[in-house]
C-alpha atoms as a PDB file:
ATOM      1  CA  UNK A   1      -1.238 -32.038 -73.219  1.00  0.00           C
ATOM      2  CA  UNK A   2      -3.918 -35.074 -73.360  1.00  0.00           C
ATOM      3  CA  UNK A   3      -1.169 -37.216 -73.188  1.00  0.00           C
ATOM      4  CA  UNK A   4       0.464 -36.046 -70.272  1.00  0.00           C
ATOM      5  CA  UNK A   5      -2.589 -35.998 -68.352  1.00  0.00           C
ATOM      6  CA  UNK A   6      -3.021 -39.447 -68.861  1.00  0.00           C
ATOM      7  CA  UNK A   7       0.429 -40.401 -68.034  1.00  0.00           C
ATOM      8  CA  UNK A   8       0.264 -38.498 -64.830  1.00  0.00           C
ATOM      9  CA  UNK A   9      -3.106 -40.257 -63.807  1.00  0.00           C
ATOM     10  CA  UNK A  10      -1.218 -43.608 -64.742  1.00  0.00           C
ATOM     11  CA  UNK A  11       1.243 -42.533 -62.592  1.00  0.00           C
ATOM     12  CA  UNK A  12      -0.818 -41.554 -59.309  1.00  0.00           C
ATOM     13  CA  UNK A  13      -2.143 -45.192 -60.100  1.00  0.00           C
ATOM     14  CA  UNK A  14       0.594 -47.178 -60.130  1.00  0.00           C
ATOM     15  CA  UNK A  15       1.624 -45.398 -56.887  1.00  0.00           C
ATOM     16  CA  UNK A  16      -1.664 -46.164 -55.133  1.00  0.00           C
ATOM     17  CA  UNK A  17      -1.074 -50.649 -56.392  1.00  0.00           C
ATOM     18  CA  UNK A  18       2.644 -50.095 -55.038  1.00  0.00           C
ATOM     19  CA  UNK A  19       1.105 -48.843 -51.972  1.00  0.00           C
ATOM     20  CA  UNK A  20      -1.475 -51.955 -51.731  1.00  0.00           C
ATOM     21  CA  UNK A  21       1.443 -54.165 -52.268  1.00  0.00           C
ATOM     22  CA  UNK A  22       1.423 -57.813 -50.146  1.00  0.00           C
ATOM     23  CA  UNK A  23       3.789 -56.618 -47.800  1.00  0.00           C
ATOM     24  CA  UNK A  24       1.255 -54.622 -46.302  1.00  0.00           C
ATOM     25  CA  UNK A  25      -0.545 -56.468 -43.565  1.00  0.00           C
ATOM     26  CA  UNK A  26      -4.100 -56.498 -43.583  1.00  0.00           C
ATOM     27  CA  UNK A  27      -5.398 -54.839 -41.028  1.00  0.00           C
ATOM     28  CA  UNK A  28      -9.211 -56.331 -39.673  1.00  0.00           C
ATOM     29  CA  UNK A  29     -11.670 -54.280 -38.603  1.00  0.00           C
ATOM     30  CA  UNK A  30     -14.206 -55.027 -35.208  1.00  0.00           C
ATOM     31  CA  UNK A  31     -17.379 -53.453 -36.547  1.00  0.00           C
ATOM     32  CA  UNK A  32     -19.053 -54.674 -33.233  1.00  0.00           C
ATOM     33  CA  UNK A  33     -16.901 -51.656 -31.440  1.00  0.00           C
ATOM     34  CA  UNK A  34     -18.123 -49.203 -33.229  1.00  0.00           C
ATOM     35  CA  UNK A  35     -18.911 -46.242 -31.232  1.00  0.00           C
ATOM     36  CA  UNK A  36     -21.140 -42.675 -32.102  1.00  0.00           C
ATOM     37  CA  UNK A  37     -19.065 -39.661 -31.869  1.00  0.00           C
ATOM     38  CA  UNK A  38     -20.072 -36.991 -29.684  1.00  0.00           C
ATOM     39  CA  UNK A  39     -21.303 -34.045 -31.298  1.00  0.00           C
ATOM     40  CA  UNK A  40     -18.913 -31.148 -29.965  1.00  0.00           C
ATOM     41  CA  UNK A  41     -19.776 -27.219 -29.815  1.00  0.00           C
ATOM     42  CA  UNK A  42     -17.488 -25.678 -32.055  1.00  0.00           C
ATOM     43  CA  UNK A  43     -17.723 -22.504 -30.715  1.00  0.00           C
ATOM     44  CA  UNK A  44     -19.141 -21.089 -27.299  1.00  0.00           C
ATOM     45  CA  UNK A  45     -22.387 -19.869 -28.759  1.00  0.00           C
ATOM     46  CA  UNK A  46     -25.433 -20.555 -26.945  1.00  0.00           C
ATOM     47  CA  UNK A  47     -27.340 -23.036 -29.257  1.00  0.00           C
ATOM     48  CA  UNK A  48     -30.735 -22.515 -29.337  1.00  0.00           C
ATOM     49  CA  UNK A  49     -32.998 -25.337 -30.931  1.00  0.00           C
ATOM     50  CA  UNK A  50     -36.799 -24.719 -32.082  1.00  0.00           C
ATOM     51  CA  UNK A  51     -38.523 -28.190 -32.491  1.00  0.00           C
ATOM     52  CA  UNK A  52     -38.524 -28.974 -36.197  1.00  0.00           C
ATOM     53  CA  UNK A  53     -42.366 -29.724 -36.541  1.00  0.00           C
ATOM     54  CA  UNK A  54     -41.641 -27.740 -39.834  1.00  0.00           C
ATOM     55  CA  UNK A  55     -39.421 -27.892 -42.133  1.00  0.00           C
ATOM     56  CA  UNK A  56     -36.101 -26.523 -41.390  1.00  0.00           C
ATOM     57  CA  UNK A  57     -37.025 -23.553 -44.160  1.00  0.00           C
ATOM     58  CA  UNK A  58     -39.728 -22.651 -41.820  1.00  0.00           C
ATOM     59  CA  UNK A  59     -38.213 -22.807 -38.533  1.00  0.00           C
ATOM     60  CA  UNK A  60     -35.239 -20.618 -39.941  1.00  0.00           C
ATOM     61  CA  UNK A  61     -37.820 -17.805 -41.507  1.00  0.00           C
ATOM     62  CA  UNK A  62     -39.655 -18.391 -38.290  1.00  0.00           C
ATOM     63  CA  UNK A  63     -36.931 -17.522 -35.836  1.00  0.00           C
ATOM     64  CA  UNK A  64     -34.151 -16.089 -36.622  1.00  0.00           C
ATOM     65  CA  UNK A  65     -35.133 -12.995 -36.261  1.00  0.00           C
ATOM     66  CA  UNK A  66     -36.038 -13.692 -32.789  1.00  0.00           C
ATOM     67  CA  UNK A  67     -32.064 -15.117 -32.483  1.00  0.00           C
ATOM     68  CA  UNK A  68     -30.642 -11.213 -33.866  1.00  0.00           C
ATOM     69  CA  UNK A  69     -33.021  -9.681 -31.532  1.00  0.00           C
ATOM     70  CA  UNK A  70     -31.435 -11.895 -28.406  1.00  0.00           C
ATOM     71  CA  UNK A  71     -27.998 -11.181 -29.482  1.00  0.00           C
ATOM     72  CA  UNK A  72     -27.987  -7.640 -29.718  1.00  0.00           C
ATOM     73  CA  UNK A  73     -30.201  -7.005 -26.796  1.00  0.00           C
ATOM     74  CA  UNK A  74     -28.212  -9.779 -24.302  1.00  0.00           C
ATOM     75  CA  UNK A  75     -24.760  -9.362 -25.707  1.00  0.00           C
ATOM     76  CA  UNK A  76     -24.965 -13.135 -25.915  1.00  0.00           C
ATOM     77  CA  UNK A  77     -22.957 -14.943 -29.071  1.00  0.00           C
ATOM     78  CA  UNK A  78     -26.412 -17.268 -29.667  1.00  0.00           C
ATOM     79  CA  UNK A  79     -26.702 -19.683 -33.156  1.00  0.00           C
ATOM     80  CA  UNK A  80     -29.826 -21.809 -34.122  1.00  0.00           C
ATOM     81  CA  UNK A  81     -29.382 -25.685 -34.307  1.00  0.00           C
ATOM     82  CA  UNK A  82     -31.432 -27.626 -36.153  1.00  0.00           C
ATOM     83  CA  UNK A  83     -32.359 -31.262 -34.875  1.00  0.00           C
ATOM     84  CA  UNK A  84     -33.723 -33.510 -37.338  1.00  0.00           C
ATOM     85  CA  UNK A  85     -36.569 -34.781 -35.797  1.00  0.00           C
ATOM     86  CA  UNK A  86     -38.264 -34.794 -32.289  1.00  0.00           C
ATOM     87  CA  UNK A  87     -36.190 -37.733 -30.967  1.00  0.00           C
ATOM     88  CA  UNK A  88     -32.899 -35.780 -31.654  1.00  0.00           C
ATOM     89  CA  UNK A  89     -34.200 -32.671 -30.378  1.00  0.00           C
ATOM     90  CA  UNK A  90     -34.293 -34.194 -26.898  1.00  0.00           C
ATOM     91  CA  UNK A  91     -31.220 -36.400 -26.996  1.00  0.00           C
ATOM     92  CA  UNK A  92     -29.396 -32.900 -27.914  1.00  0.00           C
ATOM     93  CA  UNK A  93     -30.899 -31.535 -24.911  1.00  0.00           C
ATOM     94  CA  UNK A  94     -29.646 -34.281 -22.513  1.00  0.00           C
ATOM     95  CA  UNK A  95     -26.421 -34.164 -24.132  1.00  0.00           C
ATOM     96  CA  UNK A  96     -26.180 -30.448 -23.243  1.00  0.00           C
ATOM     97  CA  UNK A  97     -25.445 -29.804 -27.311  1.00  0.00           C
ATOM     98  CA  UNK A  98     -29.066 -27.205 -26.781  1.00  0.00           C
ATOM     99  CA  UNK A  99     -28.549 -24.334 -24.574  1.00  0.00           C
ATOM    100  CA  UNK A 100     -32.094 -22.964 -25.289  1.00  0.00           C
ATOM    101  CA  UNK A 101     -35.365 -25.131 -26.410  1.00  0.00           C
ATOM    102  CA  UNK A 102     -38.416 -23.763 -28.000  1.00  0.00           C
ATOM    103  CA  UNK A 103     -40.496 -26.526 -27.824  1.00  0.00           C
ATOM    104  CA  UNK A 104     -44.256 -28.123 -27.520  1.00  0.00           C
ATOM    105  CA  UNK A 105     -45.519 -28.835 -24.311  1.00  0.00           C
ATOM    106  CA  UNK A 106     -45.452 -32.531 -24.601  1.00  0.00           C
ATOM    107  CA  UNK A 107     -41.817 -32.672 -25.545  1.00  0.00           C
ATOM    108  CA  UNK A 108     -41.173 -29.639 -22.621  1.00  0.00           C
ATOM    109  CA  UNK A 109     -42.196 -32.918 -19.935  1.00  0.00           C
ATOM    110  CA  UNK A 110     -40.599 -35.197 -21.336  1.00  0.00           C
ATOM    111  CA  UNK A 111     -37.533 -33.435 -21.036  1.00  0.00           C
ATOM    112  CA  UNK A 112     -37.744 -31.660 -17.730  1.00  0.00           C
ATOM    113  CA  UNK A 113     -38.546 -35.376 -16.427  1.00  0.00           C
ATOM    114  CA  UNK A 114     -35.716 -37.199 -18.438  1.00  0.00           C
ATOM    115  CA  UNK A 115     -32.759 -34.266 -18.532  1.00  0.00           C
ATOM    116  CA  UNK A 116     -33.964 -31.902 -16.170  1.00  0.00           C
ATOM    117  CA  UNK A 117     -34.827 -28.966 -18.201  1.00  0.00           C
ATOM    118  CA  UNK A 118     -36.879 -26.092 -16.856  1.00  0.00           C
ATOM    119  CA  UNK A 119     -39.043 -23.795 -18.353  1.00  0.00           C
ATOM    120  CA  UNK A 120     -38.707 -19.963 -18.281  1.00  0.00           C
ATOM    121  CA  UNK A 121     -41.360 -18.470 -20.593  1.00  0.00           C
ATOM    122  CA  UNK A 122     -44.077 -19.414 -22.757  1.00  0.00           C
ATOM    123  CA  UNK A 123     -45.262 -18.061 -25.927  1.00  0.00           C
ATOM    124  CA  UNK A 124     -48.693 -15.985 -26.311  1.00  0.00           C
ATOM    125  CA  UNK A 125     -49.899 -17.554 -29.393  1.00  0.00           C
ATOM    126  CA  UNK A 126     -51.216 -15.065 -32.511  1.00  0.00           C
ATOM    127  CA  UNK A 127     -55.050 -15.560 -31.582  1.00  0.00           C
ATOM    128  CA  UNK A 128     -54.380 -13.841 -28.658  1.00  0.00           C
ATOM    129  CA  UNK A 129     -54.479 -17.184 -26.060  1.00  0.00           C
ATOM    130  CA  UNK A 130     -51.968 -18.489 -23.801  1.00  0.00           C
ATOM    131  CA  UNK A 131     -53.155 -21.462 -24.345  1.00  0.00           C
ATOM    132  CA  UNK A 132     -53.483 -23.873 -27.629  1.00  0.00           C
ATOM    133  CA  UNK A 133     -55.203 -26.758 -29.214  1.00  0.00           C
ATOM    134  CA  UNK A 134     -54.833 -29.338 -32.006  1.00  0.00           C
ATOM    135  CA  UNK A 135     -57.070 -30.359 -35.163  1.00  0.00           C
ATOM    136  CA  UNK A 136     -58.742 -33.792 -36.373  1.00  0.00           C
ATOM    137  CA  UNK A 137     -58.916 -32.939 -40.071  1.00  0.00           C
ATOM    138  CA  UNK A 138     -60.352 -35.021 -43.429  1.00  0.00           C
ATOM    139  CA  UNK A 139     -60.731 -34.361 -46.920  1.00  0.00           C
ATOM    140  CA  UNK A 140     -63.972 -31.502 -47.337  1.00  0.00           C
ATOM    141  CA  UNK A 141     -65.297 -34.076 -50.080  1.00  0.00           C
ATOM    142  CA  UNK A 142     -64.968 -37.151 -48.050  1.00  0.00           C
ATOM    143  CA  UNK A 143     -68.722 -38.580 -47.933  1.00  0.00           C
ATOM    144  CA  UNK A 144     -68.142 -41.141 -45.385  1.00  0.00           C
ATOM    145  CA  UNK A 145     -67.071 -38.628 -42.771  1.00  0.00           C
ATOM    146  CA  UNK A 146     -69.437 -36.497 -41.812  1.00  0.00           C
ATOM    147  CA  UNK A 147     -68.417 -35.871 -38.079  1.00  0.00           C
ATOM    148  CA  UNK A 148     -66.119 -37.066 -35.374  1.00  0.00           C
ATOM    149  CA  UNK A 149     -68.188 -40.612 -34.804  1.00  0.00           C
ATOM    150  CA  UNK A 150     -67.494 -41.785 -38.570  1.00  0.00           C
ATOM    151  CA  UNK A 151     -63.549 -41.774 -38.140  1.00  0.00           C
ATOM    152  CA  UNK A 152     -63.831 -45.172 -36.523  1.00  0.00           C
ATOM    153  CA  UNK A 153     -62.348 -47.885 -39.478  1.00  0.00           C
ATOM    154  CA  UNK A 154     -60.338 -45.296 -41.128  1.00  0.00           C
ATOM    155  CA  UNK A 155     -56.784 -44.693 -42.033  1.00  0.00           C
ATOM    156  CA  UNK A 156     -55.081 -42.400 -39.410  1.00  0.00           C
ATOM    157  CA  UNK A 157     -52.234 -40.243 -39.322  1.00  0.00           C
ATOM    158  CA  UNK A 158     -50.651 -37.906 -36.799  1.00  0.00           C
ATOM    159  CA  UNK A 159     -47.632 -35.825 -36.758  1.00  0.00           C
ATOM    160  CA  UNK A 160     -45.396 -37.857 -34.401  1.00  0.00           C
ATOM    161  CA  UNK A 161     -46.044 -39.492 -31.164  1.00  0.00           C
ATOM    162  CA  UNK A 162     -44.383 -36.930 -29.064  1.00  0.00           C
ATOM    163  CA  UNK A 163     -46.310 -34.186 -31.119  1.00  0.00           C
ATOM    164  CA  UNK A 164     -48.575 -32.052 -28.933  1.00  0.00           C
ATOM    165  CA  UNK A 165     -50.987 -30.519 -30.574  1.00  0.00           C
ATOM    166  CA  UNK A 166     -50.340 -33.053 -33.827  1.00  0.00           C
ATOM    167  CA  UNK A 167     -51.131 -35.995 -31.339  1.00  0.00           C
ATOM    168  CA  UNK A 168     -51.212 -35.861 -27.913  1.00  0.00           C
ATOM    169  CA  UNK A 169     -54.469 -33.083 -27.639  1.00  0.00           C
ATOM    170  CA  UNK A 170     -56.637 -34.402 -30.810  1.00  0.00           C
ATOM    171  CA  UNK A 171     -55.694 -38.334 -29.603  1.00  0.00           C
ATOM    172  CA  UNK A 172     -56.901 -37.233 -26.156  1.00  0.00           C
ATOM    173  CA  UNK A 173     -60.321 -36.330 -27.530  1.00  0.00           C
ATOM    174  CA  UNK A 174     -60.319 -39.314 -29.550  1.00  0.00           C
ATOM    175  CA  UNK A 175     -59.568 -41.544 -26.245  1.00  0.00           C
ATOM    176  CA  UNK A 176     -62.314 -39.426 -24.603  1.00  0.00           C
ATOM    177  CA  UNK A 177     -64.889 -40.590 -27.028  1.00  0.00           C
ATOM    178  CA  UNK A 178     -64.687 -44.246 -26.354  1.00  0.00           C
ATOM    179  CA  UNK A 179     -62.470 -45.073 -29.106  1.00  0.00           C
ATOM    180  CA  UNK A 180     -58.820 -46.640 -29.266  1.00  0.00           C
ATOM    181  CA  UNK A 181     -56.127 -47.290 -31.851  1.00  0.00           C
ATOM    182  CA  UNK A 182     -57.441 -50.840 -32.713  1.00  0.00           C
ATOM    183  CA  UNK A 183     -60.470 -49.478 -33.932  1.00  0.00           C
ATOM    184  CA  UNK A 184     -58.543 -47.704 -36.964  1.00  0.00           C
ATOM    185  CA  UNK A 185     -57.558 -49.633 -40.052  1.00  0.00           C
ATOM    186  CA  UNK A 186     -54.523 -47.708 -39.832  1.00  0.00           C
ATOM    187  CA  UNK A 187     -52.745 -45.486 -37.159  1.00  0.00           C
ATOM    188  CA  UNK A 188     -49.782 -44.283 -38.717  1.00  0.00           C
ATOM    189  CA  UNK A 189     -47.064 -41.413 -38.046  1.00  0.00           C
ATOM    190  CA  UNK A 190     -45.392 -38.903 -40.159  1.00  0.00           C
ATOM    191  CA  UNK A 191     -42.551 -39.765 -41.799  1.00  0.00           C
ATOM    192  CA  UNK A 192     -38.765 -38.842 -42.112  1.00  0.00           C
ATOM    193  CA  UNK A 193     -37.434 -35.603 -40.520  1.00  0.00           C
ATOM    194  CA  UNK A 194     -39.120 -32.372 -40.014  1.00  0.00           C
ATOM    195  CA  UNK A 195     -41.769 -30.779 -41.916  1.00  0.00           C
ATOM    196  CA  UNK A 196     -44.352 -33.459 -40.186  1.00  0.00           C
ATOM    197  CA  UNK A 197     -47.257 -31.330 -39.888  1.00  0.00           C
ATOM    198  CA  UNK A 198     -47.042 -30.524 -43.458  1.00  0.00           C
ATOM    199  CA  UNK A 199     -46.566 -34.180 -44.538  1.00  0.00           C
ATOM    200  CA  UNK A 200     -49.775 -34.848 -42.510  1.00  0.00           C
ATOM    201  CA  UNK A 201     -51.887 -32.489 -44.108  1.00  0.00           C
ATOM    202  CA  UNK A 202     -50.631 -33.279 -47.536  1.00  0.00           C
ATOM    203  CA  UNK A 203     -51.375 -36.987 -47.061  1.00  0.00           C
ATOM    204  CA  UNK A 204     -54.797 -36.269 -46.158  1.00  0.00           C
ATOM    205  CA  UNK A 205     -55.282 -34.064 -48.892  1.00  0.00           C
ATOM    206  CA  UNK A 206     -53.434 -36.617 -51.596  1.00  0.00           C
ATOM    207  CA  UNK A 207     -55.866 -39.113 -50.288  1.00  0.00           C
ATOM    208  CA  UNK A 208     -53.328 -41.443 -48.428  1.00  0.00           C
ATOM    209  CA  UNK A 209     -55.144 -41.001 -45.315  1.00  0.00           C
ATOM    210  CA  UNK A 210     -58.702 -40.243 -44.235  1.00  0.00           C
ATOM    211  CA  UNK A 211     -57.813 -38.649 -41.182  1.00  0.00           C
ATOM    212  CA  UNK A 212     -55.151 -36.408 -39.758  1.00  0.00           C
ATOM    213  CA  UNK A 213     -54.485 -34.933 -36.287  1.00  0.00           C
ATOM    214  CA  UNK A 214     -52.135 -31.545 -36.633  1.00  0.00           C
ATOM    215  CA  UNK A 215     -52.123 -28.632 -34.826  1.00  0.00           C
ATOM    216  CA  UNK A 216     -54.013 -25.680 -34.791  1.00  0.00           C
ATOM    217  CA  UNK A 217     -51.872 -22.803 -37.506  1.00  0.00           C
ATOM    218  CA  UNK A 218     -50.657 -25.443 -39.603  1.00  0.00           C
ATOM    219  CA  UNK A 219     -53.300 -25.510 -42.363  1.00  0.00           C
ATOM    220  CA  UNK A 220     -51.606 -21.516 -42.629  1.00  0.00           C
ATOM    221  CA  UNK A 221     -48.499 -23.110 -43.076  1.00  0.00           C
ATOM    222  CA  UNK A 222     -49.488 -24.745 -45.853  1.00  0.00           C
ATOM    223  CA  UNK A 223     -51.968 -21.874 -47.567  1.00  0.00           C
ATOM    224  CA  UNK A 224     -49.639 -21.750 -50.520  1.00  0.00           C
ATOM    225  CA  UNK A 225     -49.394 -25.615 -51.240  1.00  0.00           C
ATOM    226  CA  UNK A 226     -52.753 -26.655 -51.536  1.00  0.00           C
ATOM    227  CA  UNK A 227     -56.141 -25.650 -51.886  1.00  0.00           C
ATOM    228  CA  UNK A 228     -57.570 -25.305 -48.359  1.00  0.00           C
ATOM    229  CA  UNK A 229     -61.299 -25.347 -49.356  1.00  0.00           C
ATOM    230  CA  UNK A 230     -60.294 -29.213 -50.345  1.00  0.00           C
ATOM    231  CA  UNK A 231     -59.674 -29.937 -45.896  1.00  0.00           C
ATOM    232  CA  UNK A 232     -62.364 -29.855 -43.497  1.00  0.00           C
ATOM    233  CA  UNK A 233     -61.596 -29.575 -39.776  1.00  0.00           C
ATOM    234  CA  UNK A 234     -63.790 -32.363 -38.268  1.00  0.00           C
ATOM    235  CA  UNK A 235     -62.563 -31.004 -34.469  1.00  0.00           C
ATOM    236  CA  UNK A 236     -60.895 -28.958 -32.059  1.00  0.00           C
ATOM    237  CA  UNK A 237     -58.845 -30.444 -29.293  1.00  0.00           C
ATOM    238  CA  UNK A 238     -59.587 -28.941 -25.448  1.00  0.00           C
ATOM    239  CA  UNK A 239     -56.938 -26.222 -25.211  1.00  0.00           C
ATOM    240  CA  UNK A 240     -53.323 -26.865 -23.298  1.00  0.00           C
ATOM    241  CA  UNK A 241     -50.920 -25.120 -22.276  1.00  0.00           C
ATOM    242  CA  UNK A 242     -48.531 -23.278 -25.250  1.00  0.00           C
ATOM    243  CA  UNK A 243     -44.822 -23.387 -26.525  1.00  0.00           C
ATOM    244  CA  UNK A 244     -42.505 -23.296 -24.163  1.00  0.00           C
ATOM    245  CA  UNK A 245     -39.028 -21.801 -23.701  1.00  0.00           C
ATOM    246  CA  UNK A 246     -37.104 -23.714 -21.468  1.00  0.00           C
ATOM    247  CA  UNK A 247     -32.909 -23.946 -20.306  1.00  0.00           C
ATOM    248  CA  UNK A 248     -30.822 -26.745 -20.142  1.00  0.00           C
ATOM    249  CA  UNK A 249     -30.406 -28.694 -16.912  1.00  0.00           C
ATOM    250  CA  UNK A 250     -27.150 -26.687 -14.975  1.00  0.00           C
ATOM    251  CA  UNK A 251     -27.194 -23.447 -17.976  1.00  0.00           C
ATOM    252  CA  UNK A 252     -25.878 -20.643 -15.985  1.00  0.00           C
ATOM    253  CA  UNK A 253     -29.054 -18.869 -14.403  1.00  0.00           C
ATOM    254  CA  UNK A 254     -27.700 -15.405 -15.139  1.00  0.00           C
ATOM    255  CA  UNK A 255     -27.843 -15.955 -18.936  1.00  0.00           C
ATOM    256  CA  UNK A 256     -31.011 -17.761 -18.374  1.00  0.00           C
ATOM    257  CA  UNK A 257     -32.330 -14.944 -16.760  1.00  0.00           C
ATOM    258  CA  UNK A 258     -30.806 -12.221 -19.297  1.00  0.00           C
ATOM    259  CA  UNK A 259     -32.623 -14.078 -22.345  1.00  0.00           C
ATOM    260  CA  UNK A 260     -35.664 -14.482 -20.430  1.00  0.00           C
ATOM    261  CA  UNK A 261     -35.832 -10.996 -19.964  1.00  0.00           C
ATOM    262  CA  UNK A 262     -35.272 -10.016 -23.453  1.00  0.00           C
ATOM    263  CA  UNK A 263     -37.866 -12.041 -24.578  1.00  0.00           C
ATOM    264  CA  UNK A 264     -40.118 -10.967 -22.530  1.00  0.00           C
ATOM    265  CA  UNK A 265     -39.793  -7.177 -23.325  1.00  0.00           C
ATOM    266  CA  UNK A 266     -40.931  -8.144 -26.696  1.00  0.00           C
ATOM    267  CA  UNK A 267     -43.464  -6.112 -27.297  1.00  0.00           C
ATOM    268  CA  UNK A 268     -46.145  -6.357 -30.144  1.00  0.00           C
ATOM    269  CA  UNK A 269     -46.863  -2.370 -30.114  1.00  0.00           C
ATOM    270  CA  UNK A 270     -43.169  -2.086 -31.268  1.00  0.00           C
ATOM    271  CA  UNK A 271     -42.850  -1.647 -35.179  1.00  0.00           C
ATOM    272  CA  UNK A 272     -39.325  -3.728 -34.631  1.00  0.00           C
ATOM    273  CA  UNK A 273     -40.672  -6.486 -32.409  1.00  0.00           C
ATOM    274  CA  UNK A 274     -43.779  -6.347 -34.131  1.00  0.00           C
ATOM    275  CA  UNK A 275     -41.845  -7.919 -37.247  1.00  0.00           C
ATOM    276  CA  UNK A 276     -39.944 -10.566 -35.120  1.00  0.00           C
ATOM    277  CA  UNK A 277     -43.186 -11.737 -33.597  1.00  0.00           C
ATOM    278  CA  UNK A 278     -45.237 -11.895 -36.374  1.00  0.00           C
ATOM    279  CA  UNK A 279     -42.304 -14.161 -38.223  1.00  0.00           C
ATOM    280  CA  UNK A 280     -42.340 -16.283 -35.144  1.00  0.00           C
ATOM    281  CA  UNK A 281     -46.226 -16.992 -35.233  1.00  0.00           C
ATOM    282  CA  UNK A 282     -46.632 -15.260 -31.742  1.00  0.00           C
ATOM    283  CA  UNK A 283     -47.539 -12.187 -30.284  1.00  0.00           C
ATOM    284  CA  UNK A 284     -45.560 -11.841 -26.939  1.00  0.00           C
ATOM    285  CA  UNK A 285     -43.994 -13.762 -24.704  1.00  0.00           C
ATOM    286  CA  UNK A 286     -44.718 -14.816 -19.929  1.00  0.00           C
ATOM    287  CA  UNK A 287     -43.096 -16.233 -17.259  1.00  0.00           C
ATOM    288  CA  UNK A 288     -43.452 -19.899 -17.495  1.00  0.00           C
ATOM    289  CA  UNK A 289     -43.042 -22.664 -14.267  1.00  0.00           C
ATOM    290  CA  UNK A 290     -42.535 -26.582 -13.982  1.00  0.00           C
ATOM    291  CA  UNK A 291     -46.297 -26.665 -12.761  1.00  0.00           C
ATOM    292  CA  UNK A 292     -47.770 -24.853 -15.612  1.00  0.00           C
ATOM    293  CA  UNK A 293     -47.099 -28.329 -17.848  1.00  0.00           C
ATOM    294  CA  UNK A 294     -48.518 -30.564 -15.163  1.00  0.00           C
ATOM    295  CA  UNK A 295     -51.993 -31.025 -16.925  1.00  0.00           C
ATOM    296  CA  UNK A 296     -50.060 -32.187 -19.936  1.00  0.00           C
ATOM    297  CA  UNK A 297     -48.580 -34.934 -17.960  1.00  0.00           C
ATOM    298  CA  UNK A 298     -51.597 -35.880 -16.574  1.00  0.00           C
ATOM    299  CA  UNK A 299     -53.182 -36.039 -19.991  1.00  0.00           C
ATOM    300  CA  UNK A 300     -50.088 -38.024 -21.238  1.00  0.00           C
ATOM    301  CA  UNK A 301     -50.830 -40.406 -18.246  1.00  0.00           C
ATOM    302  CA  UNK A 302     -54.325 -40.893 -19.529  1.00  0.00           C
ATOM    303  CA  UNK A 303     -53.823 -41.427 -23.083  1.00  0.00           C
ATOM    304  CA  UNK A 304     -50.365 -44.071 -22.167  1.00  0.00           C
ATOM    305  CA  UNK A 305     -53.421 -45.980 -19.707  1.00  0.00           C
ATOM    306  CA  UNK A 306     -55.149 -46.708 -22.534  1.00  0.00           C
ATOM    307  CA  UNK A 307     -53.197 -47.069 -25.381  1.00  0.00           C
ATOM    308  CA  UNK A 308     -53.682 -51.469 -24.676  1.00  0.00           C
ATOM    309  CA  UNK A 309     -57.808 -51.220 -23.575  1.00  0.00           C
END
């Protein structure tokens, strides 16, 4: 039996030479054609995206409860995509390969402005505000910081640089108090894809990094990973405006306006939606406009003004 196995592997081999003989021209390659290959819906679901500030594992537990809930209440065949990082989250928007984005308020400009997208709701986060903020965090033992004014000199990391409450808020406040990114020994980003807030916290809690701007909730996120007594939150960000639901430029405004009204007859005095909310990390869900975002752009306008002064 050993033997024939071997002869028949022989066999495939000799084959696969014949095959490769000189008679067969060799064919060259132009490596400076290459082109990416669309992505292509292989269904007619309505793909529905939530930015992965967490890991994937989180934004799964986190919502797809809220995806069953939309498909048996709109009819709608709806399936959760998960971008890699922020960057892909918005080229799948402009490509039209995300039907429905769930999204900070920072990315929600950038890509109404770039692709068009318009919000329809906004999320009422679990404190009970419309309205949320970010966090400038350090290690509880670290002598040398006591408050915001000792950061200057030391190692900085934020979530990504289209984060909103892991950038864009807490950098705001540190803009506001006379400092800029030359004054760090370090200004550094999370790396790889997803799970950024997390990495952010851990690196300030390893030690890596002295400081770390996250949002406001993640330190929950993370209640089972580390010992929280060991991070201090130095300070709160002014509160901005919240997550934002928001359709694809040209998405049919019926369905638009059938999921928007799902969503927003979530309602936290219902045992059933009570569960989907409280996996989601929000407690109900409003009408949302263009405008409500505009004092995110003008903070984004601020902070870009003096990111070389």
């Amino acid at each position: 039996m050993q033997f024939w196995r071997y002869f028949v592997v022989l066999l495939g081999i000799w084959f696969f030479l014949g095959a490769c003989g000189e008679e067969e021209p060799v064919k060259k390659i132009d490596l400076s054609k290459l082109q990416e290959l669309p992505l292509v819906k292989h269904d007619n679901a309505i793909t529905y995206a939530y930015l992965p500030q967490y890991a994937h594992t989180v934004s799964y537990q986190r919502h797809h409860l809220v995806m069953d809930y939309l498909a048996k209440s709109t009819g709608l065949n709806i399936r959760q995509v998960f971008p890699d990082t922020f960057d892909e989250h918005m080229n799948m928007v402009g490509r039209g390969l995300i039907d429905i984005t769930f999204s900070n308020p920072f990315i929600y400009v950038k890509i109404a402005d770039r692709y068009g997208a318009r919000a329809f709701a906004r999320v009422v986060e679990s404190v009970g505000k419309e309205n949320f903020r970010g966090q400038i965090i350090c290690r509880a033992d670290n002598q040398q910081i006591k408050s915001l004014s000792d950061i200057k000199g030391k190692r900085l990391i934020a979530v990504d640089p289209t984060s909103a409450g892991g950038y864009l808020y807490p950098w705001g406040l540190i803009l506001e108090r006379g400092l800029r990114a030359r004054d760090f020994s370090e200004v550094a980003f999370a790396p790889g894809p997803g799970g950024k807030q997390e990495k952010v916290v851990m690196a300030v809690y390893s030690g890596k990094y002295d400081v770390g701007l996250i949002r406001e909730g993640t330190l929950e996120v993370v209640a089972d990973k580390i010992d929280l007594k060991q991070i201090r939150v130095l300070a709160h960000s002014p509160w901005y405006p919240g997550w934002v639901y928001a359709a694809r430029k040209d998405m049919n405004p019926a369905v638009v306006a059938k999921i928007k009204q799902a969503l927003l007859a979530l309602d936290i005095k219902n045992p059933d939606h009570q569960i989907i909310l409280k996996k989601a990390g929000f407690i109900a869900v409003m009408p949302a406009q263009d405008s409500d975002f505009d004092v995110v752009r003008r903070l984004q306008t601020m902070v870009e003004s003096k990111a070389e002064h």
